[in-house]
Protein backbone atom coordinates (compact mmCIF):
# COMPACT_ATOMS: atom_id res chain seq x y z
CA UNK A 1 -30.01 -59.24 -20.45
CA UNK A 2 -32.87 -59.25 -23.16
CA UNK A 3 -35.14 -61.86 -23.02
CA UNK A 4 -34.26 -63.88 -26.47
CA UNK A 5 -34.07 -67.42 -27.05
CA UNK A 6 -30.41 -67.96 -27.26
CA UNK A 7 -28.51 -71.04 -28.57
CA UNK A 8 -24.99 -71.89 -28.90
CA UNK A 9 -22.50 -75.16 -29.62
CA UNK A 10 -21.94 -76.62 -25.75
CA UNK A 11 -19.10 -78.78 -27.56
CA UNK A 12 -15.58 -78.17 -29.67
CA UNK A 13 -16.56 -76.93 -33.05
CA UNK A 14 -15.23 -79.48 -35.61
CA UNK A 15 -15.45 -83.19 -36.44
CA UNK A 16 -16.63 -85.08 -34.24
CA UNK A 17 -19.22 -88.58 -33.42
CA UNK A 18 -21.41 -86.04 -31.18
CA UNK A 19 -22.53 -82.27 -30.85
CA UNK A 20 -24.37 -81.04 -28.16
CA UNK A 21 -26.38 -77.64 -29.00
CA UNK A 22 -28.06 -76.08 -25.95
CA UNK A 23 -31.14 -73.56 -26.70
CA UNK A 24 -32.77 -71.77 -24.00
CA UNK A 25 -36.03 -69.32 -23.72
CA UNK A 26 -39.25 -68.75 -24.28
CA UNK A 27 -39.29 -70.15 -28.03
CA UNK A 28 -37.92 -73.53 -27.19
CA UNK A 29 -41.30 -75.04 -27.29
CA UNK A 30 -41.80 -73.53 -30.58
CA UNK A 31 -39.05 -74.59 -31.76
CA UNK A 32 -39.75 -78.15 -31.09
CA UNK A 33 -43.08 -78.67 -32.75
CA UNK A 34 -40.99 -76.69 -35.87
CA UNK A 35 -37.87 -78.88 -36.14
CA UNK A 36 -39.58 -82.00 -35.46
CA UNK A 37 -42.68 -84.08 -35.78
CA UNK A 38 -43.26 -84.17 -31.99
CA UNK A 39 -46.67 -83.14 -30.39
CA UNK A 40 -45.44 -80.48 -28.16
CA UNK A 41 -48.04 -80.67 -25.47
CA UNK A 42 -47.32 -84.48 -25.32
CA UNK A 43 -43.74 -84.52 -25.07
CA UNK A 44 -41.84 -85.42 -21.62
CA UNK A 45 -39.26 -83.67 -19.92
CA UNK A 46 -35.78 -85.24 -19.17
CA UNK A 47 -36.86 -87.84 -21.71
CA UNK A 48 -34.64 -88.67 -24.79
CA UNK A 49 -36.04 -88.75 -28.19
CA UNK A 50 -34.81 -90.12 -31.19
CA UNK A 51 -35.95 -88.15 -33.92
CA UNK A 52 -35.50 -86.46 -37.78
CA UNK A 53 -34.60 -82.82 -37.16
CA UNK A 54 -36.61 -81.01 -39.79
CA UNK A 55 -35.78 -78.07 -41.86
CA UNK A 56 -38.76 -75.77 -40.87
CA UNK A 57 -39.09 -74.25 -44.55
CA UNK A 58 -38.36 -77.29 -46.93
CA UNK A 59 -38.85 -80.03 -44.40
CA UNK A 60 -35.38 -81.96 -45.74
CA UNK A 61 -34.30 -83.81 -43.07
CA UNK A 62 -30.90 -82.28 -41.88
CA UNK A 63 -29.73 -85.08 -39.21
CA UNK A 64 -30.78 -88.05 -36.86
CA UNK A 65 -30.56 -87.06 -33.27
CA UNK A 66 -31.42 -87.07 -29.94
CA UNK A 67 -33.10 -84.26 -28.17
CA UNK A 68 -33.71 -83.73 -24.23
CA UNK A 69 -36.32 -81.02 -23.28
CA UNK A 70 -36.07 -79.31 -19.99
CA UNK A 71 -39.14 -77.59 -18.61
CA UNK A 72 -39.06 -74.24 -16.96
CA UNK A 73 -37.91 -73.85 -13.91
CA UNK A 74 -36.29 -77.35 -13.74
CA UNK A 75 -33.41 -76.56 -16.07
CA UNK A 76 -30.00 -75.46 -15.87
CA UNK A 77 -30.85 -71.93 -16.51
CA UNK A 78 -34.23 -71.80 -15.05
CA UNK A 79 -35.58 -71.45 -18.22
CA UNK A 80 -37.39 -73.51 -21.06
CA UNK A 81 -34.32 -75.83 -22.08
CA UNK A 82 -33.67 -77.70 -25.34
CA UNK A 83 -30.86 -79.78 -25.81
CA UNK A 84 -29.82 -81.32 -29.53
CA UNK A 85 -27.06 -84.35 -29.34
CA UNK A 86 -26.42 -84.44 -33.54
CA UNK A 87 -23.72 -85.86 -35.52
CA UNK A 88 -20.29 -83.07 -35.17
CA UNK A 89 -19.65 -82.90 -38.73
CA UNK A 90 -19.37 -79.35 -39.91
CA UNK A 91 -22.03 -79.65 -42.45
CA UNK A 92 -24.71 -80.17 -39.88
CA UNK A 93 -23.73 -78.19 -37.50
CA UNK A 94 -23.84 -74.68 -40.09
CA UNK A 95 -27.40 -76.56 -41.03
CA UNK A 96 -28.49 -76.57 -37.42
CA UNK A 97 -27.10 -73.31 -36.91
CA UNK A 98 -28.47 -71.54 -39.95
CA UNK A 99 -31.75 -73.11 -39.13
CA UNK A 100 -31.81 -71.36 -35.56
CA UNK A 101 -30.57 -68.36 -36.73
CA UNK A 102 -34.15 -67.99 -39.04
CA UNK A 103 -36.14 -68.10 -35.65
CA UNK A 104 -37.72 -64.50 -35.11
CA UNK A 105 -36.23 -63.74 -31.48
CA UNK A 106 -33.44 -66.32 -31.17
CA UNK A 107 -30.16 -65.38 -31.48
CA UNK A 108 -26.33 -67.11 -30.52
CA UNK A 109 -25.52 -66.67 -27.18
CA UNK A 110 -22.89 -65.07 -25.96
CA UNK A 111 -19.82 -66.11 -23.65
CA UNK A 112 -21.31 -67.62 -20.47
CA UNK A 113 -24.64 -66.62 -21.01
CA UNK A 114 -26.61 -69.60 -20.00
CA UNK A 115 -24.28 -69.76 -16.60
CA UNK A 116 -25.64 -65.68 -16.52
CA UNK A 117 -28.97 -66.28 -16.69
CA UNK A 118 -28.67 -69.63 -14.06
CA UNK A 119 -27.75 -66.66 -12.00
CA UNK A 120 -30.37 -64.48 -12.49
CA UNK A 121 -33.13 -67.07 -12.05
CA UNK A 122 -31.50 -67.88 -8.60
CA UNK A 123 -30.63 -71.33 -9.64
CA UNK A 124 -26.95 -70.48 -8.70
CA UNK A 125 -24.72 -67.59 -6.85
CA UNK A 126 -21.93 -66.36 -8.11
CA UNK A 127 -19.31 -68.56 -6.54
CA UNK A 128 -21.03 -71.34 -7.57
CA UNK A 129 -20.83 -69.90 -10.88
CA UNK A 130 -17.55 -69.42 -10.58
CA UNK A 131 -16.69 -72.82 -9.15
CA UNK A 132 -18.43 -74.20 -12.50
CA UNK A 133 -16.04 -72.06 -14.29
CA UNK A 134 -13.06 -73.57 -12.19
CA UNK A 135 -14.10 -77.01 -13.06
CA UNK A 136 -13.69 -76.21 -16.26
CA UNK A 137 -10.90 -75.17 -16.93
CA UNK A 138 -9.76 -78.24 -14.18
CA UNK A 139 -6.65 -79.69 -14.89
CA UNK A 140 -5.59 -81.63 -12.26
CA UNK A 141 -7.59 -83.86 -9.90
CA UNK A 142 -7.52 -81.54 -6.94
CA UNK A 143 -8.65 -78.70 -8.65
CA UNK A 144 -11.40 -80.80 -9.56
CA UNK A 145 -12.06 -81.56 -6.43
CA UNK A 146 -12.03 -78.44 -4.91
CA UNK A 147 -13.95 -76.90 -7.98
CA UNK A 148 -16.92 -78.99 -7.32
CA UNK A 149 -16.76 -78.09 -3.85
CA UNK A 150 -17.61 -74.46 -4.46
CA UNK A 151 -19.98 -75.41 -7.56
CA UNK A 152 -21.77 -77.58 -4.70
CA UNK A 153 -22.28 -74.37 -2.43
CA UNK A 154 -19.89 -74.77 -0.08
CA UNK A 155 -18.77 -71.07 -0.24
CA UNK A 156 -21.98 -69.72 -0.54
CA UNK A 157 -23.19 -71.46 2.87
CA UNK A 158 -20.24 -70.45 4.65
CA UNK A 159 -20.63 -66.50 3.50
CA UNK A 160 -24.50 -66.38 3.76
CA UNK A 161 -24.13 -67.60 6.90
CA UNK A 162 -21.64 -64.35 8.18
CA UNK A 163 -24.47 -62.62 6.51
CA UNK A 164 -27.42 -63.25 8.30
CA UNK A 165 -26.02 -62.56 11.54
CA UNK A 166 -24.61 -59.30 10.65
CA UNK A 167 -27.96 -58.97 9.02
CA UNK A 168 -29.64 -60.00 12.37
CA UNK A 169 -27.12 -57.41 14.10
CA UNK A 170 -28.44 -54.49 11.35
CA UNK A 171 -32.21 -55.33 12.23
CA UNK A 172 -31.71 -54.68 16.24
CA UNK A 173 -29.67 -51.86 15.66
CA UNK A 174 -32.12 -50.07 13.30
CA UNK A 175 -35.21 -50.88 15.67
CA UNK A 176 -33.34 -48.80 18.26
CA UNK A 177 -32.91 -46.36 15.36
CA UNK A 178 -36.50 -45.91 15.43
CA UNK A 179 -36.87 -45.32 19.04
CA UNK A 180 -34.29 -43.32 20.02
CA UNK A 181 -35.16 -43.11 23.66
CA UNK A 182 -34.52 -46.96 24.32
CA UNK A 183 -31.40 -48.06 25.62
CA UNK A 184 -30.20 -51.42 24.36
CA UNK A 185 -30.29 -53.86 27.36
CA UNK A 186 -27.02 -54.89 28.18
CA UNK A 187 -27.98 -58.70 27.03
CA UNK A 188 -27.98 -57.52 23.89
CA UNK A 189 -25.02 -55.70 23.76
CA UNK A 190 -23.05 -58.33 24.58
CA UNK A 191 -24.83 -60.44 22.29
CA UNK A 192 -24.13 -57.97 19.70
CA UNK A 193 -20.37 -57.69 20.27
CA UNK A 194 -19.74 -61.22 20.58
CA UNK A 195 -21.65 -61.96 17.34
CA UNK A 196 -18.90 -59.39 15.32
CA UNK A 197 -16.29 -60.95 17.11
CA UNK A 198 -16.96 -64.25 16.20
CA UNK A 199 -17.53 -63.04 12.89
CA UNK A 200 -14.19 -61.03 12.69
CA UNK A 201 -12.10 -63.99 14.42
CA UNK A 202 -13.86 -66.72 11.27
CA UNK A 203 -13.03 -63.87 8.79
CA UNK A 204 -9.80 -63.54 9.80
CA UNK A 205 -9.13 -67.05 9.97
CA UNK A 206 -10.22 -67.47 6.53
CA UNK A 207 -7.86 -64.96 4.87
CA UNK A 208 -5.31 -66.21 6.67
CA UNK A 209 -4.55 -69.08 4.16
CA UNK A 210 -5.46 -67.54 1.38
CA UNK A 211 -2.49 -67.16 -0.71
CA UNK A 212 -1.98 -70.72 -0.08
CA UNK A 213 -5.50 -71.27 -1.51
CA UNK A 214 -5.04 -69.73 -4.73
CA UNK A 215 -1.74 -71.55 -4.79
CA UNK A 216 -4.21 -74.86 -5.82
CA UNK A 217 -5.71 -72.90 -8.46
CA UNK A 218 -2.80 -71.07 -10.38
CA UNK A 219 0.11 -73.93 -9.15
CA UNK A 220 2.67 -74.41 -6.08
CA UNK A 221 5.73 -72.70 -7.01
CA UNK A 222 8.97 -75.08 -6.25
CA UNK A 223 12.36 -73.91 -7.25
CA UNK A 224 15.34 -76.19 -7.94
CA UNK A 225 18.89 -74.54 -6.69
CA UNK A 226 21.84 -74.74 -6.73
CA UNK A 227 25.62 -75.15 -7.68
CA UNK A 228 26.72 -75.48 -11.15
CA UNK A 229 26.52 -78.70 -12.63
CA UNK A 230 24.83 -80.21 -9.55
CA UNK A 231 22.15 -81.33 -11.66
CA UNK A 232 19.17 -79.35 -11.85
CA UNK A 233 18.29 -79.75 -15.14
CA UNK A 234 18.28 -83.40 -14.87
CA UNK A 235 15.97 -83.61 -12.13
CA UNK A 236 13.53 -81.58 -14.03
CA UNK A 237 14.11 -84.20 -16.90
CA UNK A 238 13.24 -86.85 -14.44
CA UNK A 239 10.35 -85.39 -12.97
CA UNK A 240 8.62 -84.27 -16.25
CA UNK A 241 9.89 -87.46 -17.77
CA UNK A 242 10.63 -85.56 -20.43
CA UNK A 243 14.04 -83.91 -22.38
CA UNK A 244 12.57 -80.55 -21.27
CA UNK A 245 15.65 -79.13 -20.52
CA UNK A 246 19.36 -79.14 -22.27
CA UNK A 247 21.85 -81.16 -20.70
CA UNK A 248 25.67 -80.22 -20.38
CA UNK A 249 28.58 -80.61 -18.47
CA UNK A 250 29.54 -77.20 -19.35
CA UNK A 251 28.81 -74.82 -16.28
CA UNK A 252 26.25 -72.22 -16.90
CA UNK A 253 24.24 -73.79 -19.32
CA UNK A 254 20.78 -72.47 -17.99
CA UNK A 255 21.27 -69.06 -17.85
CA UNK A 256 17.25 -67.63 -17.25
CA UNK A 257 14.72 -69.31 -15.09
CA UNK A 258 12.54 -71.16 -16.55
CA UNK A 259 9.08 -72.74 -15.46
CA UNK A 260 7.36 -75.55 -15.88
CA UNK A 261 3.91 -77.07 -15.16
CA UNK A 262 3.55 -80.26 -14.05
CA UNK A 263 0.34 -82.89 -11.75
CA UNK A 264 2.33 -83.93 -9.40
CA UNK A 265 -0.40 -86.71 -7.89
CA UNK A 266 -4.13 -84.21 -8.87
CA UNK A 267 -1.28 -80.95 -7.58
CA UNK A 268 -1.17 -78.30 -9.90
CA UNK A 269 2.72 -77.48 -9.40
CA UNK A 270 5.40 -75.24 -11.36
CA UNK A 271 8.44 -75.84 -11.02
CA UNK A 272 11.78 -73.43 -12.04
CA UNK A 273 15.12 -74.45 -13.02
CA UNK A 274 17.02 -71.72 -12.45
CA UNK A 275 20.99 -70.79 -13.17
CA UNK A 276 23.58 -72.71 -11.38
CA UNK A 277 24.62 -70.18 -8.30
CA UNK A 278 28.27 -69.50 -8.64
CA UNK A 279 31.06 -66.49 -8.70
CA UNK A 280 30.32 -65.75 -12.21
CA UNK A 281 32.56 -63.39 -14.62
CA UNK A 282 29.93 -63.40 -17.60
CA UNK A 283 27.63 -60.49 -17.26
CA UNK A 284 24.36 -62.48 -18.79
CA UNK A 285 25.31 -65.21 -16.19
CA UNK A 286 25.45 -62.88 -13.59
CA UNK A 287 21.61 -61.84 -14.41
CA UNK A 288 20.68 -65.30 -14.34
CA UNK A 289 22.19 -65.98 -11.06
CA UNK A 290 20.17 -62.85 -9.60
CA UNK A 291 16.88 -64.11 -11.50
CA UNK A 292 17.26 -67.35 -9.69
CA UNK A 293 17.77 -65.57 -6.21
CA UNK A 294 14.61 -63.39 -6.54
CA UNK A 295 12.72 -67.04 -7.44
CA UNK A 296 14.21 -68.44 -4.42
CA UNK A 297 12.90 -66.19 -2.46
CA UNK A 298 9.35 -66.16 -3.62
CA UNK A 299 9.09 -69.83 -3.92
CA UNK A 300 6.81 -72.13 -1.69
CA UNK A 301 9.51 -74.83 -1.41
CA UNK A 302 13.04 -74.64 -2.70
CA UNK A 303 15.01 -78.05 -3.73
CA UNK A 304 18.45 -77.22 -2.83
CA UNK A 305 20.60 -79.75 -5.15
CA UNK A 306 24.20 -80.49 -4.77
CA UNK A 307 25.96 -82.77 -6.33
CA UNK A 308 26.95 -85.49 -3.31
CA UNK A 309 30.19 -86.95 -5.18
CA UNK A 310 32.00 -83.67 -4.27
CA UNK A 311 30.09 -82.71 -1.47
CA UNK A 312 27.55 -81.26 0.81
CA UNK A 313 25.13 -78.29 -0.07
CA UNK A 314 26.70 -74.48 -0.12
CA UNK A 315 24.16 -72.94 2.50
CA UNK A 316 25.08 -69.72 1.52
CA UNK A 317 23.70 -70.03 -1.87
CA UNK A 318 20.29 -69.43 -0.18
CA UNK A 319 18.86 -66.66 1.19
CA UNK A 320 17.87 -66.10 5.10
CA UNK A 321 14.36 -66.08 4.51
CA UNK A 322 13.70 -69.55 3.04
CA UNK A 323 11.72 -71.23 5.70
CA UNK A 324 11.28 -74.41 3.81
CA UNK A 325 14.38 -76.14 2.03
CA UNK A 326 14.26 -80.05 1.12
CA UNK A 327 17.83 -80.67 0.51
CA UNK A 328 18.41 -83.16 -2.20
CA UNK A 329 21.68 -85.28 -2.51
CA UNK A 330 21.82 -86.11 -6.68
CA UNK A 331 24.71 -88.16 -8.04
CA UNK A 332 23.91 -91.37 -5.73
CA UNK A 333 25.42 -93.79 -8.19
CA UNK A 334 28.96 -92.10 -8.52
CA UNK A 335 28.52 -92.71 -4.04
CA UNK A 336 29.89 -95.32 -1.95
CA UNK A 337 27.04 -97.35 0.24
CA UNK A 338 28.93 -95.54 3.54
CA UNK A 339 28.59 -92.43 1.89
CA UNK A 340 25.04 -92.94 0.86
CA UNK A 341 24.23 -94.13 4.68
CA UNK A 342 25.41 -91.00 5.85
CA UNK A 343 23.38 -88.51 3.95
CA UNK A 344 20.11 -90.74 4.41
CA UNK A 345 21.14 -90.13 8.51
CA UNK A 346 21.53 -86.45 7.72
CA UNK A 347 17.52 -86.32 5.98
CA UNK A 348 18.61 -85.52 2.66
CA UNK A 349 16.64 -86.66 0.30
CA UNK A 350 19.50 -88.88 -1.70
CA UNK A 351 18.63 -89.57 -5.82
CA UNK A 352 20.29 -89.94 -9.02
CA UNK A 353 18.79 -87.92 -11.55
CA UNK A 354 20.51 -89.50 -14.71
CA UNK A 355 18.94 -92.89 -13.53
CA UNK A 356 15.78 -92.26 -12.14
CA UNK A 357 16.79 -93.43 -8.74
CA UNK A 358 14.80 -91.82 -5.65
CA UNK A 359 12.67 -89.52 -7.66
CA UNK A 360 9.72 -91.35 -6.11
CA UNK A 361 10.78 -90.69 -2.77
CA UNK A 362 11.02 -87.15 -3.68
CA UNK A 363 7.37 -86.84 -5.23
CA UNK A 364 6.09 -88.43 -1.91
CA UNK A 365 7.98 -85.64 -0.09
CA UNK A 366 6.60 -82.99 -1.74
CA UNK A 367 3.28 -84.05 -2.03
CA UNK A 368 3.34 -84.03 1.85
CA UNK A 369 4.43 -80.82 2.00
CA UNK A 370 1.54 -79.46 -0.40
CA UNK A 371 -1.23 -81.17 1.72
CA UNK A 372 0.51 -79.79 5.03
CA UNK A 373 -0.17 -76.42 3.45
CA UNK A 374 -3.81 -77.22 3.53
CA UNK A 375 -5.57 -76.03 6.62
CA UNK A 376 -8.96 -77.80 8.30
CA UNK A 377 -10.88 -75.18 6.68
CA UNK A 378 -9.13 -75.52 3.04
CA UNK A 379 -12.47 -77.06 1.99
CA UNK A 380 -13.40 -73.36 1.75
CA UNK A 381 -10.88 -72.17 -0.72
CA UNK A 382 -10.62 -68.20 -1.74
CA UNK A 383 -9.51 -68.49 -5.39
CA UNK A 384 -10.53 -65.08 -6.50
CA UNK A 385 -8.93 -61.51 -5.98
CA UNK A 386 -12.35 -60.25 -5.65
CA UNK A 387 -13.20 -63.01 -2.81
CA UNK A 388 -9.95 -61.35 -1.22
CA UNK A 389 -10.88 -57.68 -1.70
CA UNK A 390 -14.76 -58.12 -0.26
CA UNK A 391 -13.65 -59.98 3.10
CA UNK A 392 -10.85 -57.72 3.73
CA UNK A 393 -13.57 -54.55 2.99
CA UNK A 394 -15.94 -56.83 4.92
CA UNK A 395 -13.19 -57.00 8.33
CA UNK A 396 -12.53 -53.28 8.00
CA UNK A 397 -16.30 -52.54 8.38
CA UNK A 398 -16.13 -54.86 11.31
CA UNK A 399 -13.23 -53.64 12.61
CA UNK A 400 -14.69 -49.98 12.70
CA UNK A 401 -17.82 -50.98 14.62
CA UNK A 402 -18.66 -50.31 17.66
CA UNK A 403 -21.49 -49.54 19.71
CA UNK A 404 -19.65 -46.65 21.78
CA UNK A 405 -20.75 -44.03 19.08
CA UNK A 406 -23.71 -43.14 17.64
CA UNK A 407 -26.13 -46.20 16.40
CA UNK A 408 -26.62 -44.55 13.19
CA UNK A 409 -22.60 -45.10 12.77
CA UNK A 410 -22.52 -48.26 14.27
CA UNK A 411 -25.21 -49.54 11.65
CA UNK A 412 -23.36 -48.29 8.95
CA UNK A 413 -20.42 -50.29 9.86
CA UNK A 414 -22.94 -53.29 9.55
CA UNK A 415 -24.81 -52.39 6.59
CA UNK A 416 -21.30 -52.26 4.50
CA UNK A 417 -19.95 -55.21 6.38
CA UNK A 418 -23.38 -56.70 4.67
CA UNK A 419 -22.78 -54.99 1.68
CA UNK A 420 -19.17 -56.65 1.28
CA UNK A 421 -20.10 -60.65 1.73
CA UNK A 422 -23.61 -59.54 -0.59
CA UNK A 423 -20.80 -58.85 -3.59
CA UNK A 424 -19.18 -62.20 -3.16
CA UNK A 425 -22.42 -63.94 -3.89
CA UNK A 426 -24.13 -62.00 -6.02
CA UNK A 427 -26.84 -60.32 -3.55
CA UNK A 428 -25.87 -57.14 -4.68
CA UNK A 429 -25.64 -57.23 -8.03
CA UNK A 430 -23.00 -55.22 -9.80
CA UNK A 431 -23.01 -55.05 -13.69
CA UNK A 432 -19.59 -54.99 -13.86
CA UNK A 433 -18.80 -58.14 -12.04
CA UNK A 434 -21.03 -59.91 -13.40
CA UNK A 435 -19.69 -59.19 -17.08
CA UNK A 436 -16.57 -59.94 -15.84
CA UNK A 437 -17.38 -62.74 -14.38
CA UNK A 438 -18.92 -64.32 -17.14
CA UNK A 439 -17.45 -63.05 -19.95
CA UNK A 440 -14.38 -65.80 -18.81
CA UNK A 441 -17.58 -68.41 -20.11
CA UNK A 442 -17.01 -70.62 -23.03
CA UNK A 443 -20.05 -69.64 -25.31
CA UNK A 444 -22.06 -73.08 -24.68
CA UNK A 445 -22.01 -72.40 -21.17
């Protein structure tokens, strides 16, 4: 990271009633008392002004705008700040930017470099960082939620804290380094191991739900099954509200699975219509049938639809290993009200797709089943690989110490335990993470 001025459009390039450019560095006072008539040794941070911006050279007034100065270190990037709110027609933008660009040491910023260098003035960690990026690219409410979460530290806290007792752990264990010839008191060992365990056990704990966790960033994953012609494809109709899919009588119509996102009340969920499950001749069929049995299976719920006019669900259509199948009854207007009793005794979920009937009551069940997913400690959410990757390196290290073998050993253990949770949050910095990391930045960010 050099140590330019850098600026960059913090909005969508194009027409709009309001652009917000962001500039941050050393120049940004410079680049006030240049662009403007302000006294820069007068002006107020956090305070709005309403002002010409100036061309610097032939003093033509380019726009009427706002500005908002920053000071250093009581900015978003810990930096001098400057922040232009201009009209977002394309003409003054390529002004504002050409204008910039004639600055000696200023230069566009790239991809998520204002985020990068929050980082490296310690006005963020990196899964705060990353939370920021999550809200984002929030599309749903709970994501949002959940985003701002982690952007408000809640990660950070919760690993820093494993840290500094393992850290705690690494400082009594090297003391005895030093003096080779002391035994450590048996208080202390047991304070020691307990400390690890209780470290190992919240670890643990933590993984536990993870795939669950990243389930609210990248979508739930229900499948709709079943017989041909029970349905399926009207259901998704209903629940996208949409045509999405064809409609026929004719048996086999879907023939791939296909997937579709929907918010199902702030849940990010995707849900596949897959082929109608039947004894099928046609060979393409036949591929579609085994596409939807390999979704089945990897699915979080399954909706197994049957048509209730002719009758109940074909259990053998799904595999063994389905642990969680809401059983839905479609067709309820072609019923009889005795009929319809007895499959509401039986806890099927009874609707009628082509009318829109019990598609509610549906939602409501599966939106119970999401939040069930969610353990006490799913404020905590692990919705990166690398999150993954560092606590399970983090519980092997752990797993490995003990204090039966040599203390230079057993400190190891600890130091790369250390090491691990230090890589979540940025307290060992690693080039490459951090490119990647931010790289995933929109450029005003």
């Amino acid at each position: 990271m050099d140590n330019k001025t850098i600026y960059a459009l913090s909005t969508v390039y194009g027409k709009s009633g309001v652009a917000v450019i962001r500039i941050s560095g050393n120049e940004v006072k410079n680049i006030i008392s240049q662009i403007t008539y302000l006294d820069i040794k007068k002006i107020k941070p956090r305070y709005a002004y309403f002002i010409d911006l100036k061309n610097n050279v032939t003093r033509e007034t380019i726009d009427k705008c706002l500005i908002l100065y920053f000071n250093a270190p009581h900015s978003f990037t810990g930096e001098d700040v400057l922040e232009i709110q201009c009209h977002g027609s394309k003409a003054v933008l390529n002004s504002v930017f050409k204008l910039l660009s004639g600055f000696e040491n200023v230069r566009l910023a790239e991809a998520g470099e204002f985020s990068k260098r929050a980082f490296h003035n310690n006005k963020m960690d990196l899964t705060e960082a990353e939370g920021l990026a999550d809200l984002i690219d929030a599309e749903t409410s709970e994501q949002q939620k959940y985003a701002i979460k982690q952007m408000s530290g809640n990660l950070k806290n919760l690993y820093y804290s494993w840290r500094e007792s393992l850290v705690k752990i690494l400082s009594y264990l090297e003391a005895y380094i030093d003096f080779p010839d002391e035994e450590i008191p048996d208080n202390l060992s047991e304070s020691i191991l307990n400390t690890v365990f209780k470290v190992r056990e919240e670890i643990e704990k933590h993984l536990e739900g993870n795939n669950v966790n990243e389930r609210l960033k990248n979508g739930f994953r229900i499948v709709v099954a079943g017989a041909a012609n029970a349905g399926k494809s009207s259901l998704i109709n209903a629940l996208t509200k949409n045509n999405t899919m064809i409609v026929s009588d004719i048996a086999g119509t879907t023939r791939d699975a296909v997937d579709i996102s929907l918010d199902i009340k702030g849940y990010p969920v995707i849900i596949t219509d897959t082929a109608g499950i039947r004894n099928a001749d046609n060979e393409i069929e036949k591929q579609g049938i085994e596409i939807a049995l390999n979704k089945i299976k990897e699915a979080d719920a399954v909706l197994a639809l049957y048509d209730a006019s002719v009758g109940d669900f074909d259990n053998t259509l799904l595999p063994n290993d389905v642990e969680k199948v809401f059983y839905v009854a479609n067709k309820a207007d072609k019923l009889s009200e005795e009929q319809k009793e007895r499959i509401k005794q039986s806890n099927h979920i009874l609707i009628s797709a082509k009318y829109q009937n019990g598609i509610n009551i549906l939602v409501d069940e599966l939106v119970s089943f999401i939040k069930e997913k969610f353990t006490p400690s799913s404020g905590n959410l692990i919705t990166r690989q690398r999150y993954r990757e560092a606590l399970k390196d983090c519980l092997d290290n752990l797993n490995r110490f003990s204090l039966n073998k040599e203390i230079e050993l057993s400190a190891e253990d600890i130091r790369l335990a250390c090491r691990s949770l230090g890589s979540i949050t940025g307290l060992v910095k690693v080039d490459e993470i951090l490119d990647n990391i931010f790289s995933s930045f929109c450029i005003g960010k």
